[in-house]
C-alpha atoms as a PDB file:
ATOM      1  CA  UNK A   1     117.406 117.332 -11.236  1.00  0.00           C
ATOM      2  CA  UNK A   2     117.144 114.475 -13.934  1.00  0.00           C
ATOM      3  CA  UNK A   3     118.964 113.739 -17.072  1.00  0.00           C
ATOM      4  CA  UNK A   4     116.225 114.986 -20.042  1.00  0.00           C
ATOM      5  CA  UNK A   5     116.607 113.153 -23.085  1.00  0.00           C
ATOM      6  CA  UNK A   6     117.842 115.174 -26.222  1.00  0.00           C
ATOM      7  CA  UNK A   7     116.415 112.681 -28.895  1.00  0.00           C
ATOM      8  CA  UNK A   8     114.250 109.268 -28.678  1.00  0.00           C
ATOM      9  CA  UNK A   9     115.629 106.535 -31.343  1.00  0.00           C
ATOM     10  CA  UNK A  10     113.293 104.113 -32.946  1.00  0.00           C
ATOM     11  CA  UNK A  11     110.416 105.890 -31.978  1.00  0.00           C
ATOM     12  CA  UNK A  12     106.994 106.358 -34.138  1.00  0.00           C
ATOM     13  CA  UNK A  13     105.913 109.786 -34.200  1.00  0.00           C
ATOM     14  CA  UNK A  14     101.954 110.977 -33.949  1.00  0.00           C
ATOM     15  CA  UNK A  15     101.867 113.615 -36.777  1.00  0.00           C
ATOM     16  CA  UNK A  16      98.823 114.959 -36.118  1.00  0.00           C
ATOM     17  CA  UNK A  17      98.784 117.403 -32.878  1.00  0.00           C
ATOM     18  CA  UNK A  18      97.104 117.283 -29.328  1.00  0.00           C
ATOM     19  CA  UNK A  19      95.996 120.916 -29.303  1.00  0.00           C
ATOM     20  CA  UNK A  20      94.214 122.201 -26.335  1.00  0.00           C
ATOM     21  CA  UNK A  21      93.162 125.648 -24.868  1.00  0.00           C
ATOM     22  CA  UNK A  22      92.740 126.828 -28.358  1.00  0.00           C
ATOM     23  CA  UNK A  23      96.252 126.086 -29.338  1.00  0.00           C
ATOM     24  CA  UNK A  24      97.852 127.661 -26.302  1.00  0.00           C
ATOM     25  CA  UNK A  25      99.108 123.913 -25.552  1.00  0.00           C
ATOM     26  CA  UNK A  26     100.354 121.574 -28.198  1.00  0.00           C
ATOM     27  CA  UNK A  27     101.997 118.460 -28.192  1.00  0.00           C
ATOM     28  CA  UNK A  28     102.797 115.046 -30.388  1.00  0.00           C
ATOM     29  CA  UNK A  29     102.806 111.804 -29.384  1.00  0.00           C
ATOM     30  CA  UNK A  30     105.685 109.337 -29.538  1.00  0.00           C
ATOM     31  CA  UNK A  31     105.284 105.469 -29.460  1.00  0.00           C
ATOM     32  CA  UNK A  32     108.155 103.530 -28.226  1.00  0.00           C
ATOM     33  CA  UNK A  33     108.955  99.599 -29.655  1.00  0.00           C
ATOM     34  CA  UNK A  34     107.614  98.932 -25.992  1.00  0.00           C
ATOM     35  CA  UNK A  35     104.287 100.501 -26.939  1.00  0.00           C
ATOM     36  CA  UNK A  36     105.129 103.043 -23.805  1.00  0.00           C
ATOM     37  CA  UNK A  37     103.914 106.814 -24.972  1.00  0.00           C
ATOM     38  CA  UNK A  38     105.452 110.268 -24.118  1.00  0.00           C
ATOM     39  CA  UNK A  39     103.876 113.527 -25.355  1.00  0.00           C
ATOM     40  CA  UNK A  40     106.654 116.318 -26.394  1.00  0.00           C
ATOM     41  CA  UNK A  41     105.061 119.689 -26.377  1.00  0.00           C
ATOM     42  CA  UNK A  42     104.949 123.707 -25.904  1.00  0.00           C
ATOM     43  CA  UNK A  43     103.145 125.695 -23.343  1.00  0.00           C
ATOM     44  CA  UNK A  44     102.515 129.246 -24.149  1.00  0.00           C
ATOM     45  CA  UNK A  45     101.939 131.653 -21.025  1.00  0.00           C
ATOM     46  CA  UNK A  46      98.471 131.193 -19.173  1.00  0.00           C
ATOM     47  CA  UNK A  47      97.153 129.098 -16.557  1.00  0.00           C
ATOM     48  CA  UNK A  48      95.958 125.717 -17.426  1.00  0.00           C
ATOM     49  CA  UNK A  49      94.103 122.657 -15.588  1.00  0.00           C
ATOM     50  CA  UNK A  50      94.882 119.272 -16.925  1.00  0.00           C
ATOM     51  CA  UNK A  51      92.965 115.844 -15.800  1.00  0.00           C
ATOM     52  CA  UNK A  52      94.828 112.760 -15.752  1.00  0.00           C
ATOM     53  CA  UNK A  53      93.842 109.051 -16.081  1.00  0.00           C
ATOM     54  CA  UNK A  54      97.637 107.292 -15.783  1.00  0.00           C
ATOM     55  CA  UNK A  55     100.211 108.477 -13.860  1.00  0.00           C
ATOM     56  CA  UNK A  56     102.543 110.843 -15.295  1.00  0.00           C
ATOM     57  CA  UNK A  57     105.967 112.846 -14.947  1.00  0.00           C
ATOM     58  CA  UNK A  58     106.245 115.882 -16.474  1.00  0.00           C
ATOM     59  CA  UNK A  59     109.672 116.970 -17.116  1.00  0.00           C
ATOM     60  CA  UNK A  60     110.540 120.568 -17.858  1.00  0.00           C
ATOM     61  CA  UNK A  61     113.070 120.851 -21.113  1.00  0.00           C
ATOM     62  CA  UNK A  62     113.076 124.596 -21.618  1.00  0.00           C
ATOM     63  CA  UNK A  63     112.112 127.834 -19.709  1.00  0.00           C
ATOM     64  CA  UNK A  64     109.664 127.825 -16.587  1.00  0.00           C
ATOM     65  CA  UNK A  65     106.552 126.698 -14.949  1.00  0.00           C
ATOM     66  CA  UNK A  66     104.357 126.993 -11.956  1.00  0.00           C
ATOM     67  CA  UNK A  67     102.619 123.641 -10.659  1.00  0.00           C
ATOM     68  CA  UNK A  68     100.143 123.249  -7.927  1.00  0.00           C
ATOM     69  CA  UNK A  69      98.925 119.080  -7.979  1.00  0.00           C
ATOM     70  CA  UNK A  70      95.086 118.696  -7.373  1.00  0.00           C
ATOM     71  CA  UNK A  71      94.178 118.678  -3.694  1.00  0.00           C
ATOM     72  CA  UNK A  72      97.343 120.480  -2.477  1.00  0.00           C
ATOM     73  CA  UNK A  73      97.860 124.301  -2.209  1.00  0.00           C
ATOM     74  CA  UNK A  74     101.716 124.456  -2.313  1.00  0.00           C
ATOM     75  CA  UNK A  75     102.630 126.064  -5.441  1.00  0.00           C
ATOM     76  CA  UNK A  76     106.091 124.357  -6.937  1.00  0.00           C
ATOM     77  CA  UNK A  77     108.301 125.885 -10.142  1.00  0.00           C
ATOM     78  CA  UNK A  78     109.881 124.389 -12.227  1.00  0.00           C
ATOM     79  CA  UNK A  79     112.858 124.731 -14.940  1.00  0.00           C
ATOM     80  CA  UNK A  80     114.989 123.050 -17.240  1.00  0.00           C
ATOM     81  CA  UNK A  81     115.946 120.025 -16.094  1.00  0.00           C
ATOM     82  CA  UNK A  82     113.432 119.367 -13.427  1.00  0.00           C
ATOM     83  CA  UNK A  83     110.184 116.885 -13.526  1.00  0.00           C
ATOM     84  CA  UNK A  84     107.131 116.270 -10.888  1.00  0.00           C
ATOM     85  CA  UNK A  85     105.195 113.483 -11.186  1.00  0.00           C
ATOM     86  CA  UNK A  86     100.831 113.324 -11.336  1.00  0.00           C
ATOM     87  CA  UNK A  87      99.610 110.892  -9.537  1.00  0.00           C
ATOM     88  CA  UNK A  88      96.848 108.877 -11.876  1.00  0.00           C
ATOM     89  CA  UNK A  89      92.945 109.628 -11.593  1.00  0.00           C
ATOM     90  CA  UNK A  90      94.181 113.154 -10.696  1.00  0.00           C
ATOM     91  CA  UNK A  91      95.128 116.640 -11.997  1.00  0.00           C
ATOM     92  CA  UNK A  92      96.916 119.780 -11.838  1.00  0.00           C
ATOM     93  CA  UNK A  93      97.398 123.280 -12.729  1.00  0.00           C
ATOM     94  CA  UNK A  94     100.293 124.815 -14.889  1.00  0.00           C
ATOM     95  CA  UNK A  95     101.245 127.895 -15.172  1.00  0.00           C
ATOM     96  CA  UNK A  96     103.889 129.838 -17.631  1.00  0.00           C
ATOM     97  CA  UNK A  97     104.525 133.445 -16.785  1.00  0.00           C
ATOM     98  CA  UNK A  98     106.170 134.098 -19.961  1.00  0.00           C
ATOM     99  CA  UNK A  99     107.942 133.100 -22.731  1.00  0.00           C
ATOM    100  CA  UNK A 100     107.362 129.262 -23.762  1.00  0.00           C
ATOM    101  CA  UNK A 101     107.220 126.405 -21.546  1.00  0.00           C
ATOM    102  CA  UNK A 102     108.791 122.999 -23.091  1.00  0.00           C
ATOM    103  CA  UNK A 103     107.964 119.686 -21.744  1.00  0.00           C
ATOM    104  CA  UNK A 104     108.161 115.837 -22.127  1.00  0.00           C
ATOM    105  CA  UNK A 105     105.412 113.678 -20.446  1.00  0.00           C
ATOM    106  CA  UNK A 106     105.797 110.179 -19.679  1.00  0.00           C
ATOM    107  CA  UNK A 107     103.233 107.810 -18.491  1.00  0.00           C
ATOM    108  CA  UNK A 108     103.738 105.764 -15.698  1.00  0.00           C
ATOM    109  CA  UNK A 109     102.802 102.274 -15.386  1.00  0.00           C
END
């Protein structure tokens, strides 16, 4: 389990949305001070693949997920209060069951 941040302070805020798998996955961007970036975003049920190019840790805010990481058959869930990290140059598979899925994703020097 990990502490999930309830609010970032002194943050700038990407207005315009990542949208992906025609809306069924949306997020905004957040710039830190540090120029560090997290996405904050909603997963409605479905199966999804994502790429990566950095490292990232996905922590789950709100309601439930099913991860499998690219090259690796184990199949992982995840709830409120839980993360898994991606390693970089990778991937992995989400999937919500039902309901929405609520996320923060940080990446990882």
């Amino acid at each position: 389990m990990s502490t999930i941040a309830t609010q970032f302070d002194g943050v700038t805020v990407h207005t315009k949305a990542n949208v992906y798998f025609d809306g069924n996955v949306v997020s905004h961007s957040v710039i830190f001070a540090d120029k560090s970036k997290k996405t904050l975003g909603l997963i409605r049920p479905g199966s999804y693949h994502f790429g990566t190019a950095a490292a990232e840790r996905m922590e789950i805010v709100a309601g439930s997920c099913e991860v499998t990481l690219d090259g690796q058959t184990q199949i992982q869930t995840y709830g409120p209060g839980t993360y898994f990290d991606v390693p970089a140059n990778s991937g992995f598979t989400i999937a919500v069951g039902g309901g929405l899925c609520e996320y923060i994703c940080s990446f990882l020097a």
